[in-house]
PDB file of N, CA and C in Angstrom:
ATOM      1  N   UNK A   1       0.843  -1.186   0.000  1.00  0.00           N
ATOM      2  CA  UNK A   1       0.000   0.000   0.000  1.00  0.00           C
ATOM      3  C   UNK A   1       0.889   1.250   0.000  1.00  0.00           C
ATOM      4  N   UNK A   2       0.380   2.100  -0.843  1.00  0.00           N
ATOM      5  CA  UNK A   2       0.976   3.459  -1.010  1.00  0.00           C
ATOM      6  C   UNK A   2       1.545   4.114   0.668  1.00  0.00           C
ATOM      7  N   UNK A   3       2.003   4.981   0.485  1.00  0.00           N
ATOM      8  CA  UNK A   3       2.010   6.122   1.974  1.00  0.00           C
ATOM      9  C   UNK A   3       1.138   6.382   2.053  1.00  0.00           C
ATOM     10  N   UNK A   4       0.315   7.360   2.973  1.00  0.00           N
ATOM     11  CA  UNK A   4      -0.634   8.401   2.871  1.00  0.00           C
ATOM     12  C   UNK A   4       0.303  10.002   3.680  1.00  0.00           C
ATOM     13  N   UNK A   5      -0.132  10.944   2.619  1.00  0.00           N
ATOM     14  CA  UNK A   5       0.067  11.674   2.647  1.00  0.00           C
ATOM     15  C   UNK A   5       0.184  12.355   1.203  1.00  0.00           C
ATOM     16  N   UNK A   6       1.244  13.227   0.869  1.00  0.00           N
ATOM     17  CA  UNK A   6       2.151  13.850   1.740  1.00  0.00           C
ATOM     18  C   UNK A   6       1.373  15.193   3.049  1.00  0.00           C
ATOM     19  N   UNK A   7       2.114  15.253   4.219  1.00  0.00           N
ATOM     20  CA  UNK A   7       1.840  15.925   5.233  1.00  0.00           C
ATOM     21  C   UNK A   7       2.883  17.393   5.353  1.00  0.00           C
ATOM     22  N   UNK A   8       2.734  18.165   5.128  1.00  0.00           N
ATOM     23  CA  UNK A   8       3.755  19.419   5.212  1.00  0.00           C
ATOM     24  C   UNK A   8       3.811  19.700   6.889  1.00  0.00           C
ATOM     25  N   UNK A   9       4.793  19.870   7.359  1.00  0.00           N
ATOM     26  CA  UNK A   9       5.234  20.081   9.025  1.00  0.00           C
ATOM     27  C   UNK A   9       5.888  20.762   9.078  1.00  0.00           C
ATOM     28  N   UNK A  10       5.572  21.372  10.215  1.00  0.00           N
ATOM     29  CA  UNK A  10       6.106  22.668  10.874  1.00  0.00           C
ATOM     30  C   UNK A  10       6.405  22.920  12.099  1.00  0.00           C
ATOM     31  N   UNK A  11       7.572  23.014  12.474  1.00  0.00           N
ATOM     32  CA  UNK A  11       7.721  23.032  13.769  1.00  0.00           C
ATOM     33  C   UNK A  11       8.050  24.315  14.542  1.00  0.00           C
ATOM     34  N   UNK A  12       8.150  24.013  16.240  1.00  0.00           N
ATOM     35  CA  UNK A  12       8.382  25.660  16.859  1.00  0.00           C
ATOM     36  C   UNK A  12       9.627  25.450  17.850  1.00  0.00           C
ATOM     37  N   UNK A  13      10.961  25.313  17.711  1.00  0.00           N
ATOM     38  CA  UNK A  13      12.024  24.758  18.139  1.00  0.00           C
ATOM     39  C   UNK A  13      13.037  25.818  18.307  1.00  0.00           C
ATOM     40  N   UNK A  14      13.723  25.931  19.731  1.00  0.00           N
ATOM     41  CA  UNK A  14      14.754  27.145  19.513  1.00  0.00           C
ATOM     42  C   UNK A  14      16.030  26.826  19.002  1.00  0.00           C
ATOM     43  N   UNK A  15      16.290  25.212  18.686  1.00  0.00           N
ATOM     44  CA  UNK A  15      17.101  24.711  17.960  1.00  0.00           C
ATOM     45  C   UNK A  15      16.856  23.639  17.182  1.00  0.00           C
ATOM     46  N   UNK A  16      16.479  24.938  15.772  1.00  0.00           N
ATOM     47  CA  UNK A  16      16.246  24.623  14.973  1.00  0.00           C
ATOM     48  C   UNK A  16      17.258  23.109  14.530  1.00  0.00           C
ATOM     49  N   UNK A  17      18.331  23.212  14.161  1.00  0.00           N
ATOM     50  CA  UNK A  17      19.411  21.993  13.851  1.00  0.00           C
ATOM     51  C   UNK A  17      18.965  20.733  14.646  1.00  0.00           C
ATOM     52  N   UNK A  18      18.396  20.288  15.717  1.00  0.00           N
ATOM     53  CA  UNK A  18      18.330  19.244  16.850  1.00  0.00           C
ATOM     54  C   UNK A  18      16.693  18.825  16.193  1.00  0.00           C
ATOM     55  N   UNK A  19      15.881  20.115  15.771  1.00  0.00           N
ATOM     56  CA  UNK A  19      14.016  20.161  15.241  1.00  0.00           C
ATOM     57  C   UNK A  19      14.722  19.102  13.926  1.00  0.00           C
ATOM     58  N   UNK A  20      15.476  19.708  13.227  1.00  0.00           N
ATOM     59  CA  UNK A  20      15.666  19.165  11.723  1.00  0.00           C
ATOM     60  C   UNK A  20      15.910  17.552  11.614  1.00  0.00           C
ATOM     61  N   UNK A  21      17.214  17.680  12.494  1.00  0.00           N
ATOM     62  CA  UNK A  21      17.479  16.055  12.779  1.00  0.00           C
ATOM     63  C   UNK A  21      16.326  15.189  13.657  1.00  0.00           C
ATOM     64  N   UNK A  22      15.950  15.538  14.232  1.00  0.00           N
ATOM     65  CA  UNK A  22      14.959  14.685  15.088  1.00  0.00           C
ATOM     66  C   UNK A  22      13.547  14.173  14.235  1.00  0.00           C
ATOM     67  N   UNK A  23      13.531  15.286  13.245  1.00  0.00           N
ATOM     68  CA  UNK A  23      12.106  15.159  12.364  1.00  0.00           C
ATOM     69  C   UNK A  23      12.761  14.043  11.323  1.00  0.00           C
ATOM     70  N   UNK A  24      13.725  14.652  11.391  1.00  0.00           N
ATOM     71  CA  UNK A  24      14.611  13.411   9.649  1.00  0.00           C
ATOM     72  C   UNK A  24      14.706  12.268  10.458  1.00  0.00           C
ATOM     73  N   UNK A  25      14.772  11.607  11.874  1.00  0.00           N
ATOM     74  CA  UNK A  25      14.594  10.460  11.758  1.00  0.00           C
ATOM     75  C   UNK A  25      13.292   9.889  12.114  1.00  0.00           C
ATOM     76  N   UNK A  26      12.264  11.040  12.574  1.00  0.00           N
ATOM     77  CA  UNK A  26      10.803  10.177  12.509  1.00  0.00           C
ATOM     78  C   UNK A  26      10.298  10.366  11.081  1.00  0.00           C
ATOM     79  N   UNK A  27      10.653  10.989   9.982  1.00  0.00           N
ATOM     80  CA  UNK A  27      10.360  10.729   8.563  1.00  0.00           C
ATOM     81  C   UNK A  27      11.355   9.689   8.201  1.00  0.00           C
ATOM     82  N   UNK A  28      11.988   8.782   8.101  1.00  0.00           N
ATOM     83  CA  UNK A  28      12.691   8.342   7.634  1.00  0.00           C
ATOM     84  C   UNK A  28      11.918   6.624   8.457  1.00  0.00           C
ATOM     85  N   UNK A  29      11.813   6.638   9.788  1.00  0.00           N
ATOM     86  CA  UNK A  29      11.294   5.655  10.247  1.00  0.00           C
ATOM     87  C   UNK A  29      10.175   5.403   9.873  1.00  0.00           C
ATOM     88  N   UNK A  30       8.770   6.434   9.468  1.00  0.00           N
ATOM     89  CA  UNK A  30       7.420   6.423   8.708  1.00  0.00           C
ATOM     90  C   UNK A  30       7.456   6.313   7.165  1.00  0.00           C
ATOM     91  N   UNK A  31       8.401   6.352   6.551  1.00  0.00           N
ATOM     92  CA  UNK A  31       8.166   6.587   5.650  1.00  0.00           C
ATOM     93  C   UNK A  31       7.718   5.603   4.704  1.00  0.00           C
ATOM     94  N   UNK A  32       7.698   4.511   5.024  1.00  0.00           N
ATOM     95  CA  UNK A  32       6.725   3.077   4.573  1.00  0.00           C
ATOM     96  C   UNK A  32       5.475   3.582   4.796  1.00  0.00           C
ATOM     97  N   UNK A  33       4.997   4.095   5.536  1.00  0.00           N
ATOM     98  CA  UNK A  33       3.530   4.398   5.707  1.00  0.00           C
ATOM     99  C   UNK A  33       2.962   6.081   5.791  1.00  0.00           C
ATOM    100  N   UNK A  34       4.051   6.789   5.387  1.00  0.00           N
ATOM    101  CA  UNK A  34       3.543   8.290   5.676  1.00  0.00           C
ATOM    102  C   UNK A  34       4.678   9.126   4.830  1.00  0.00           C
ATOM    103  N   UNK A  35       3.823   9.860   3.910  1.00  0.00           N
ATOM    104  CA  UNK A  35       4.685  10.812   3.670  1.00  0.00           C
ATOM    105  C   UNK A  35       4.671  12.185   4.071  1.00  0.00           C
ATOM    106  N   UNK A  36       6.330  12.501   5.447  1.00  0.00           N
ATOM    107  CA  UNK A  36       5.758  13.783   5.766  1.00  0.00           C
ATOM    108  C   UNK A  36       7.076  14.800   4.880  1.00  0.00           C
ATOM    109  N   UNK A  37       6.357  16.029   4.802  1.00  0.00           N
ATOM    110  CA  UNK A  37       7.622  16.542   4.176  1.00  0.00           C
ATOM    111  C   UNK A  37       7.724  17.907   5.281  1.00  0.00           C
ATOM    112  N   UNK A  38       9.263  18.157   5.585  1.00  0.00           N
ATOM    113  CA  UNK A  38       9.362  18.698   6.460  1.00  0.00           C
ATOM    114  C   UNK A  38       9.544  20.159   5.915  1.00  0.00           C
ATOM    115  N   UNK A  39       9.090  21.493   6.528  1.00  0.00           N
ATOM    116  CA  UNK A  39       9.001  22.435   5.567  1.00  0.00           C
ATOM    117  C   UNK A  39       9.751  23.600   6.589  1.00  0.00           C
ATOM    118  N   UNK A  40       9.911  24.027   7.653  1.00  0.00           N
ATOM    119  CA  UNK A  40      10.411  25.480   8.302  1.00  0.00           C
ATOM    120  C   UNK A  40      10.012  24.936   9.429  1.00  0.00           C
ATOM    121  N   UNK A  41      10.768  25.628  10.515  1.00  0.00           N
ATOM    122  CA  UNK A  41      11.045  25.773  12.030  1.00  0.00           C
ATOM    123  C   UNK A  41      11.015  27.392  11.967  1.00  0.00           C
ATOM    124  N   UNK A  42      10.253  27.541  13.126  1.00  0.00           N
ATOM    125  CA  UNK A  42      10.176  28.823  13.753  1.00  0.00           C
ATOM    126  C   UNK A  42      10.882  28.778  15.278  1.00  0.00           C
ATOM    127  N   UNK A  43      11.779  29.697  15.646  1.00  0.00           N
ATOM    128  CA  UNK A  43      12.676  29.963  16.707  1.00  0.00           C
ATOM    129  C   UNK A  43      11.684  30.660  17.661  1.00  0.00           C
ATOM    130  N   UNK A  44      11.046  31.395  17.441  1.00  0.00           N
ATOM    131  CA  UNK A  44      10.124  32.252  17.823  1.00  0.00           C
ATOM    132  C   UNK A  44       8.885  32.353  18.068  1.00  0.00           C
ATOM    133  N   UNK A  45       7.956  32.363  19.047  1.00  0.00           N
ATOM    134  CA  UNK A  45       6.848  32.436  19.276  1.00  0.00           C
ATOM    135  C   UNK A  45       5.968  33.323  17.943  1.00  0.00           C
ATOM    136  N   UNK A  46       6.724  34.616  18.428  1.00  0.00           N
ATOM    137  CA  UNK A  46       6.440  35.528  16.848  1.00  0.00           C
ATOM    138  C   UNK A  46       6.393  35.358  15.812  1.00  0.00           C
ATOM    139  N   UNK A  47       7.010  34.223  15.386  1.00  0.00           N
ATOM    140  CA  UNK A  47       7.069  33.730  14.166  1.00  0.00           C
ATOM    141  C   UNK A  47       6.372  32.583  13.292  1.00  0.00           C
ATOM    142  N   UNK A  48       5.003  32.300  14.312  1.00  0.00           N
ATOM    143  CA  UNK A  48       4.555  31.378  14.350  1.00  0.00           C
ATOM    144  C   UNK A  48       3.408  31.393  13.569  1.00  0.00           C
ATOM    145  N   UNK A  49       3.422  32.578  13.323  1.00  0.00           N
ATOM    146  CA  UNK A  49       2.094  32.930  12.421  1.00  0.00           C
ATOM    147  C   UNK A  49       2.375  32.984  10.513  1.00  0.00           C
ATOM    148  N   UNK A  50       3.444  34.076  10.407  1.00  0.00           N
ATOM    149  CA  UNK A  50       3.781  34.093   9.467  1.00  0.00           C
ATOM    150  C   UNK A  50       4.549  32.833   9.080  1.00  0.00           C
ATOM    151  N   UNK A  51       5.116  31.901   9.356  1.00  0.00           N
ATOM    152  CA  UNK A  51       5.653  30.752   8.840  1.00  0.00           C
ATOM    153  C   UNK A  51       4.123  29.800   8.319  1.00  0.00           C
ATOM    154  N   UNK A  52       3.270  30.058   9.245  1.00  0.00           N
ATOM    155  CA  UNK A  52       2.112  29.115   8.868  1.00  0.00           C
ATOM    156  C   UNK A  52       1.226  29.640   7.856  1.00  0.00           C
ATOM    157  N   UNK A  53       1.471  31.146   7.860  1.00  0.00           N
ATOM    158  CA  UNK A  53       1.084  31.804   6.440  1.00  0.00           C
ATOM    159  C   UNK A  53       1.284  31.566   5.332  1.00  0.00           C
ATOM    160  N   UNK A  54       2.716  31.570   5.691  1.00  0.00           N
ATOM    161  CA  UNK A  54       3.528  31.087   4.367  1.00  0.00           C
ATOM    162  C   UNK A  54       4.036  29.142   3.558  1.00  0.00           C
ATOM    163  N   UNK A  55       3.214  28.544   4.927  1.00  0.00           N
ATOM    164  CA  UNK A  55       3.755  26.857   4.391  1.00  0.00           C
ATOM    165  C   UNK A  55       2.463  26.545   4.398  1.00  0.00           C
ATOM    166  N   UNK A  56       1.231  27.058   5.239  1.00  0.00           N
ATOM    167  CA  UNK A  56      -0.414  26.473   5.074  1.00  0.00           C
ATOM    168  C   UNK A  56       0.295  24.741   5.643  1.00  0.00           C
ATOM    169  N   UNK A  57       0.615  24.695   6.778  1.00  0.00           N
ATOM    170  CA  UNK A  57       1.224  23.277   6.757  1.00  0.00           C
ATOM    171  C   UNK A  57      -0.098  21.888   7.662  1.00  0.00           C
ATOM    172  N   UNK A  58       0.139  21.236   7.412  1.00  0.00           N
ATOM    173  CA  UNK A  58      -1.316  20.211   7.639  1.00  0.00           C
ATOM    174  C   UNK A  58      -0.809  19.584   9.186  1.00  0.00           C
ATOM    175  N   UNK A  59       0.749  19.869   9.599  1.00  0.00           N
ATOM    176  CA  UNK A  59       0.833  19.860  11.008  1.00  0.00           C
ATOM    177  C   UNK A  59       1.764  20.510  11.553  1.00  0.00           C
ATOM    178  N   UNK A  60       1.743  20.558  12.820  1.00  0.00           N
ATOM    179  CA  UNK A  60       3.018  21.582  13.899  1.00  0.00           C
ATOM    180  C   UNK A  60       2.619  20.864  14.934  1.00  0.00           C
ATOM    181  N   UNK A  61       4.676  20.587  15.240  1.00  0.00           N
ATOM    182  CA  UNK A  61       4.617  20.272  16.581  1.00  0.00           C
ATOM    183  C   UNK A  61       5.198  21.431  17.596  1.00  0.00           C
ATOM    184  N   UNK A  62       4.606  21.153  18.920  1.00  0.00           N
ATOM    185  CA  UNK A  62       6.423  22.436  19.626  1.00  0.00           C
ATOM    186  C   UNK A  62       7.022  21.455  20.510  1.00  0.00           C
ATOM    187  N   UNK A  63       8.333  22.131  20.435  1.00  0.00           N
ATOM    188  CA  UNK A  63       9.371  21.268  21.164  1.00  0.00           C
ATOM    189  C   UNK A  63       8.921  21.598  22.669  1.00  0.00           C
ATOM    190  N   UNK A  64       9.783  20.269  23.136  1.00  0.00           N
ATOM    191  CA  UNK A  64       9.764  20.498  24.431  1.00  0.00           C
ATOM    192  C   UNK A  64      10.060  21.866  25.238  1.00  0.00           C
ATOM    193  N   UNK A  65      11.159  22.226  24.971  1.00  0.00           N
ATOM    194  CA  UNK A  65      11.119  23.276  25.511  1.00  0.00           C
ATOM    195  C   UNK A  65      10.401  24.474  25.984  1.00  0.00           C
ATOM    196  N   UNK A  66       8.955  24.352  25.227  1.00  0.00           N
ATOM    197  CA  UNK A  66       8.337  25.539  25.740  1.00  0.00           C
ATOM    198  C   UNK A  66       7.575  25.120  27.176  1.00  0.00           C
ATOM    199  N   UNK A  67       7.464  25.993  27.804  1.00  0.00           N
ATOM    200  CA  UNK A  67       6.257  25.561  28.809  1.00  0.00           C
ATOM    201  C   UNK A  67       4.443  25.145  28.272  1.00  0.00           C
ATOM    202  N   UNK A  68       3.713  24.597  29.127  1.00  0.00           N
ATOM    203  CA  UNK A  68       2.525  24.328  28.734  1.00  0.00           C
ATOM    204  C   UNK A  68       1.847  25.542  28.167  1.00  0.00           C
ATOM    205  N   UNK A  69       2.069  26.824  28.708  1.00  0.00           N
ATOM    206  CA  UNK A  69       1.348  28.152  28.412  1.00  0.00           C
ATOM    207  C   UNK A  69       1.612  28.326  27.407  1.00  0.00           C
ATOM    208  N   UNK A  70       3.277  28.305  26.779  1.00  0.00           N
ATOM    209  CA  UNK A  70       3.065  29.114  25.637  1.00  0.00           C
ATOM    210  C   UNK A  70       3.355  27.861  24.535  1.00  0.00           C
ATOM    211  N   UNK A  71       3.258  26.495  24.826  1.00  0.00           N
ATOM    212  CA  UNK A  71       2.927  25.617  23.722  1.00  0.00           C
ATOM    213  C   UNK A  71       1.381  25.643  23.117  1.00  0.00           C
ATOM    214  N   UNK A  72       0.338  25.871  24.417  1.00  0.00           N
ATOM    215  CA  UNK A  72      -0.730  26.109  24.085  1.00  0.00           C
ATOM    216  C   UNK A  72      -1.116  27.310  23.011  1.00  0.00           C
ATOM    217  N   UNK A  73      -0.447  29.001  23.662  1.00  0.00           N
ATOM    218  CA  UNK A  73      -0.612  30.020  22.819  1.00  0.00           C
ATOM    219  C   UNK A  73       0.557  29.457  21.103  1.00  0.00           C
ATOM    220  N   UNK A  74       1.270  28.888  21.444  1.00  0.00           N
ATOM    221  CA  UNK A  74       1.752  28.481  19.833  1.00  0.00           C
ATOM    222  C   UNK A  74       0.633  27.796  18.752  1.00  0.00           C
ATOM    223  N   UNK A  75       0.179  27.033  19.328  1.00  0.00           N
ATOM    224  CA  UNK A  75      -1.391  25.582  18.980  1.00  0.00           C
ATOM    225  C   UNK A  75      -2.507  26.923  18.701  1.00  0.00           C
ATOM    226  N   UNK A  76      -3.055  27.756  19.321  1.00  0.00           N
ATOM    227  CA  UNK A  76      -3.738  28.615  19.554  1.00  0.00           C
ATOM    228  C   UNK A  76      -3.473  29.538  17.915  1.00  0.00           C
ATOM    229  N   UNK A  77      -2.310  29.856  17.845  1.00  0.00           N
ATOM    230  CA  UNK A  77      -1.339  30.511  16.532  1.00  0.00           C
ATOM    231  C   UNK A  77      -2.161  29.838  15.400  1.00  0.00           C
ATOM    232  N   UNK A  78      -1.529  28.728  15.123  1.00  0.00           N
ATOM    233  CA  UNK A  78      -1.476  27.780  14.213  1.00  0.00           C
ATOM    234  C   UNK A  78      -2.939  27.556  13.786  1.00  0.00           C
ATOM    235  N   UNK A  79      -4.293  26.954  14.898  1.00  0.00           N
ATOM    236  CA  UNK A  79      -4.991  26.854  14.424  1.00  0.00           C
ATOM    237  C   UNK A  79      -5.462  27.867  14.151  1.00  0.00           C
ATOM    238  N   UNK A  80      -5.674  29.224  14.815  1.00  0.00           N
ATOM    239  CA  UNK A  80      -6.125  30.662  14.094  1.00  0.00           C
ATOM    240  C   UNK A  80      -5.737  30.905  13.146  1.00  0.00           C
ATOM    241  N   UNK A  81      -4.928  30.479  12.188  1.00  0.00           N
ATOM    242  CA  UNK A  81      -4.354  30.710  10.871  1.00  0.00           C
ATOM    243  C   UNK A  81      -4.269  29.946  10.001  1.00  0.00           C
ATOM    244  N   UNK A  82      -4.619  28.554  10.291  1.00  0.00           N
ATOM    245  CA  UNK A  82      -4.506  27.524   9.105  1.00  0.00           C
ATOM    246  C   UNK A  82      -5.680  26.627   9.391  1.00  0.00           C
ATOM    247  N   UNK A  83      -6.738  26.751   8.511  1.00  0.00           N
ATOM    248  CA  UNK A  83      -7.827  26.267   9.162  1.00  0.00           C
ATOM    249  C   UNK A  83      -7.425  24.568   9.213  1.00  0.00           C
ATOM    250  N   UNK A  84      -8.247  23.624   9.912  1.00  0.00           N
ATOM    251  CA  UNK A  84      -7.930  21.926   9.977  1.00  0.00           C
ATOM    252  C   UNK A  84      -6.667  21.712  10.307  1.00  0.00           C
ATOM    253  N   UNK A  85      -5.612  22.967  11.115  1.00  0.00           N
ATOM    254  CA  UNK A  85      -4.490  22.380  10.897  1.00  0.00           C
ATOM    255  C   UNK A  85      -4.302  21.026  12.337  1.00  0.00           C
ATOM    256  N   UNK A  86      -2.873  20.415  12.228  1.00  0.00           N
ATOM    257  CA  UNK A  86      -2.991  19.269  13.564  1.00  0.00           C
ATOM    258  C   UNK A  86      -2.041  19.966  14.199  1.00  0.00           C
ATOM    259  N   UNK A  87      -2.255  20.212  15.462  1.00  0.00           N
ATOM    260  CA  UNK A  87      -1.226  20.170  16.199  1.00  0.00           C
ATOM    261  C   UNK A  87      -1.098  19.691  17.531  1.00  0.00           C
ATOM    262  N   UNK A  88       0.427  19.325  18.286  1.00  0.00           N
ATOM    263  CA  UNK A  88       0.848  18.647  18.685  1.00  0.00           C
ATOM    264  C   UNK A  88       2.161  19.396  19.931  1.00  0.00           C
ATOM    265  N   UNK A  89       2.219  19.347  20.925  1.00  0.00           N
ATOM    266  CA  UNK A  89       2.978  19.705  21.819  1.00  0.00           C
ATOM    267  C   UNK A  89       3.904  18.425  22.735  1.00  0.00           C
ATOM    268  N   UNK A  90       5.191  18.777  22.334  1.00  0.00           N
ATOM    269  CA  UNK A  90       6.264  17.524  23.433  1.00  0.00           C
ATOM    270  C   UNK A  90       5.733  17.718  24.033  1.00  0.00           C
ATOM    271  N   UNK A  91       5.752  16.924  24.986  1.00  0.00           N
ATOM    272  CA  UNK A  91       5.754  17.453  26.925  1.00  0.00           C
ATOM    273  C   UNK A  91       6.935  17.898  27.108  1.00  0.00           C
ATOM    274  N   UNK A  92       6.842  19.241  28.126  1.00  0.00           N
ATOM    275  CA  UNK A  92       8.094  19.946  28.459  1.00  0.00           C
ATOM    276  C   UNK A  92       9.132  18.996  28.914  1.00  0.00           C
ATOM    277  N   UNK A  93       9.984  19.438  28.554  1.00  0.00           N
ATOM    278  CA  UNK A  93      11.168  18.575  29.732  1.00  0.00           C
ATOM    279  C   UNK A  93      11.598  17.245  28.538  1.00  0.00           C
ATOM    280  N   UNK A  94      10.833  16.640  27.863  1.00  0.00           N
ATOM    281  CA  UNK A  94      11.121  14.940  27.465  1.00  0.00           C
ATOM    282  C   UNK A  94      12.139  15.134  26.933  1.00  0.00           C
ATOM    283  N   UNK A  95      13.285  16.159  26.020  1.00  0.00           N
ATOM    284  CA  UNK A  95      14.337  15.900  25.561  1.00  0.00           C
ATOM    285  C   UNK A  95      15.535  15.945  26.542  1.00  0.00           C
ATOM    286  N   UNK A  96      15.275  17.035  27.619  1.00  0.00           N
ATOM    287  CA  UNK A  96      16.153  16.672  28.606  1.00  0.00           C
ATOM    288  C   UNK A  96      16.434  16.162  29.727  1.00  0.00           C
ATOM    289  N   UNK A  97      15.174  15.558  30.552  1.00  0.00           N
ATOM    290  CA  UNK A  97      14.997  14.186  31.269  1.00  0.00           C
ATOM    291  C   UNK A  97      15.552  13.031  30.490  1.00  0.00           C
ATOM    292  N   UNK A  98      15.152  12.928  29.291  1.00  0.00           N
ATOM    293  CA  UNK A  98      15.259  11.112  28.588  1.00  0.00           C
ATOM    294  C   UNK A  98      15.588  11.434  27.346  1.00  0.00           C
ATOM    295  N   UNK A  99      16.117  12.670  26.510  1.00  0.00           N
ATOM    296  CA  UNK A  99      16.477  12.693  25.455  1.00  0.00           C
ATOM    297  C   UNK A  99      16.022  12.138  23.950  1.00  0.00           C
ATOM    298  N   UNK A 100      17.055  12.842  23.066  1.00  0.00           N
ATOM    299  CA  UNK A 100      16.464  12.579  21.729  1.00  0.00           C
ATOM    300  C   UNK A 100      15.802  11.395  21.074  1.00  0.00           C
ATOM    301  N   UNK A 101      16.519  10.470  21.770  1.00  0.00           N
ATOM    302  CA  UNK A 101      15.779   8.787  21.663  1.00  0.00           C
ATOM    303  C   UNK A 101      13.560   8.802  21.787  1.00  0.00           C
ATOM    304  N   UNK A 102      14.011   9.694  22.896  1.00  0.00           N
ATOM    305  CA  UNK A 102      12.515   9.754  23.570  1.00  0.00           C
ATOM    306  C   UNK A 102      11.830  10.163  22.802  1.00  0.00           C
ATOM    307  N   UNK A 103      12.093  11.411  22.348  1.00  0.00           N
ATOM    308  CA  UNK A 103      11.146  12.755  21.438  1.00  0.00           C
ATOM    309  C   UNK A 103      10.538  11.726  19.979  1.00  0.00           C
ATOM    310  N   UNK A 104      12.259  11.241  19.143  1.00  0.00           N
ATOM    311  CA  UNK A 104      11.390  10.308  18.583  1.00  0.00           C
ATOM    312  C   UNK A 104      10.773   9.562  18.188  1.00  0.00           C
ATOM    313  N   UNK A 105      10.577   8.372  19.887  1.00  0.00           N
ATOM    314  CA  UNK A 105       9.419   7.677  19.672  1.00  0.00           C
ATOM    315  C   UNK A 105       8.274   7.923  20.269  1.00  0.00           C
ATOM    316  N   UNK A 106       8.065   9.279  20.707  1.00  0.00           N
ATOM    317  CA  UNK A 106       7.029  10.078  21.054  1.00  0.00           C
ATOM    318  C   UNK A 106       6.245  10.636  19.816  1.00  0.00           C
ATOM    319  N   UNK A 107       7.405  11.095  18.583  1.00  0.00           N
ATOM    320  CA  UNK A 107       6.402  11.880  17.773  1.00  0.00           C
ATOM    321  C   UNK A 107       6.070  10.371  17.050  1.00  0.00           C
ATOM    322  N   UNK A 108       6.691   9.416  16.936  1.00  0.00           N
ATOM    323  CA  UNK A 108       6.467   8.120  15.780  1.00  0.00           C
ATOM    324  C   UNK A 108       4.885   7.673  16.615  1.00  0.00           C
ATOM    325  N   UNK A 109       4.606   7.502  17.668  1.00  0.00           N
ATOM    326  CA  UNK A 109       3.690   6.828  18.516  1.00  0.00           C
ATOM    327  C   UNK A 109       2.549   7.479  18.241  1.00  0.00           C
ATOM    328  N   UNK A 110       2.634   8.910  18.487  1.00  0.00           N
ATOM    329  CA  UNK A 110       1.574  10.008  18.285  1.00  0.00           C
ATOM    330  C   UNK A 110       0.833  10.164  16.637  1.00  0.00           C
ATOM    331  N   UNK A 111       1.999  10.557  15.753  1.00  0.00           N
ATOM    332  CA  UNK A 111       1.279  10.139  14.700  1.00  0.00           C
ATOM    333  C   UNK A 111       0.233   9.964  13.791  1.00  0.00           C
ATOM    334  N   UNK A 112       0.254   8.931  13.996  1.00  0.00           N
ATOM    335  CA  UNK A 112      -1.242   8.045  13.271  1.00  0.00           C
ATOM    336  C   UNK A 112      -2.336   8.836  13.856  1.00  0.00           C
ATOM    337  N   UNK A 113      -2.433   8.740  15.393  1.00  0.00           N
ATOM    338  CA  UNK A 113      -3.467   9.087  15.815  1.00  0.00           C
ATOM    339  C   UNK A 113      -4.439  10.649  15.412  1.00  0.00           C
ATOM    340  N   UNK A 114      -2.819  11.345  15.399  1.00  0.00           N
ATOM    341  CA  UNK A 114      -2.854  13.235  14.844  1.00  0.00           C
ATOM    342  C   UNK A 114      -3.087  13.246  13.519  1.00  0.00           C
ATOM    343  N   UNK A 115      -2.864  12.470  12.908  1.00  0.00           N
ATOM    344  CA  UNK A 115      -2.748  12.685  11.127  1.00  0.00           C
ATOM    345  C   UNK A 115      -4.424  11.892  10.888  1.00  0.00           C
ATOM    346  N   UNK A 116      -4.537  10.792  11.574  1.00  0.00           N
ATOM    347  CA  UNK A 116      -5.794  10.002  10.983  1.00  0.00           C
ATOM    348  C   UNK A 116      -7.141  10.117  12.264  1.00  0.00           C
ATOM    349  N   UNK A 117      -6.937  10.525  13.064  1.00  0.00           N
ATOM    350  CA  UNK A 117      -7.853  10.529  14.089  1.00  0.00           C
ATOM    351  C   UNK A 117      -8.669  11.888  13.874  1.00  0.00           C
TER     352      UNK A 117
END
């Protein structure tokens, strides 16, 4: 059976380089069953609008790093600007309690459920 997709993603990461690699290996592990294509990282809360302006992307995650408040006001961003979009928040802390291993079999697990649910 084909993939399903393709999925355009967008993430909200203050390092960006760690967002890039971490996404390239949960696309690379889905990619029998999903095509996501990875499109811009925003560093910035501020920037969260106009990136989604400009990619219309079908998901966003935010990294751990933000707190619950302003992962929520990021989600809050995203769907005010891209109508149906999915989004998705680490839990704070998971890259540096249990690291990169963690994050991606957190986003691989999550997934299905965000894209097809």
């Amino acid at each position: 059976m084909a993939p399903k997709g393709p999925y355009k993603l967008c993430t909200v990461n203050t390092a960006p380089e760690r967002a890039k690699r971490l996404v390239g290996r949960v696309v690379e592990d889905v990619k029998e069953d999903y095509t996501i294509l990875y499109v811009e990282n925003a560093e910035r809360i501020e920037d969260v609008k106009s990136m989604c302006e400009r990619n219309k992307p079908d998901v966003l995650f935010c990294a751990s790093m933000w707190t619950k408040e302003e992962s929520d006001e990021i989600q809050k961003i995203a769907k005010e600007t891209v109508a149906g979009i999915k989004t998705m928040a680490i839990p704070q802390g998971l890259q540096v309690e249990k690291g990169p291993d963690a994050i991606v079999e957190f986003l691989k697990e999550k997934w299905p459920g965000l894209v097809e649910g």
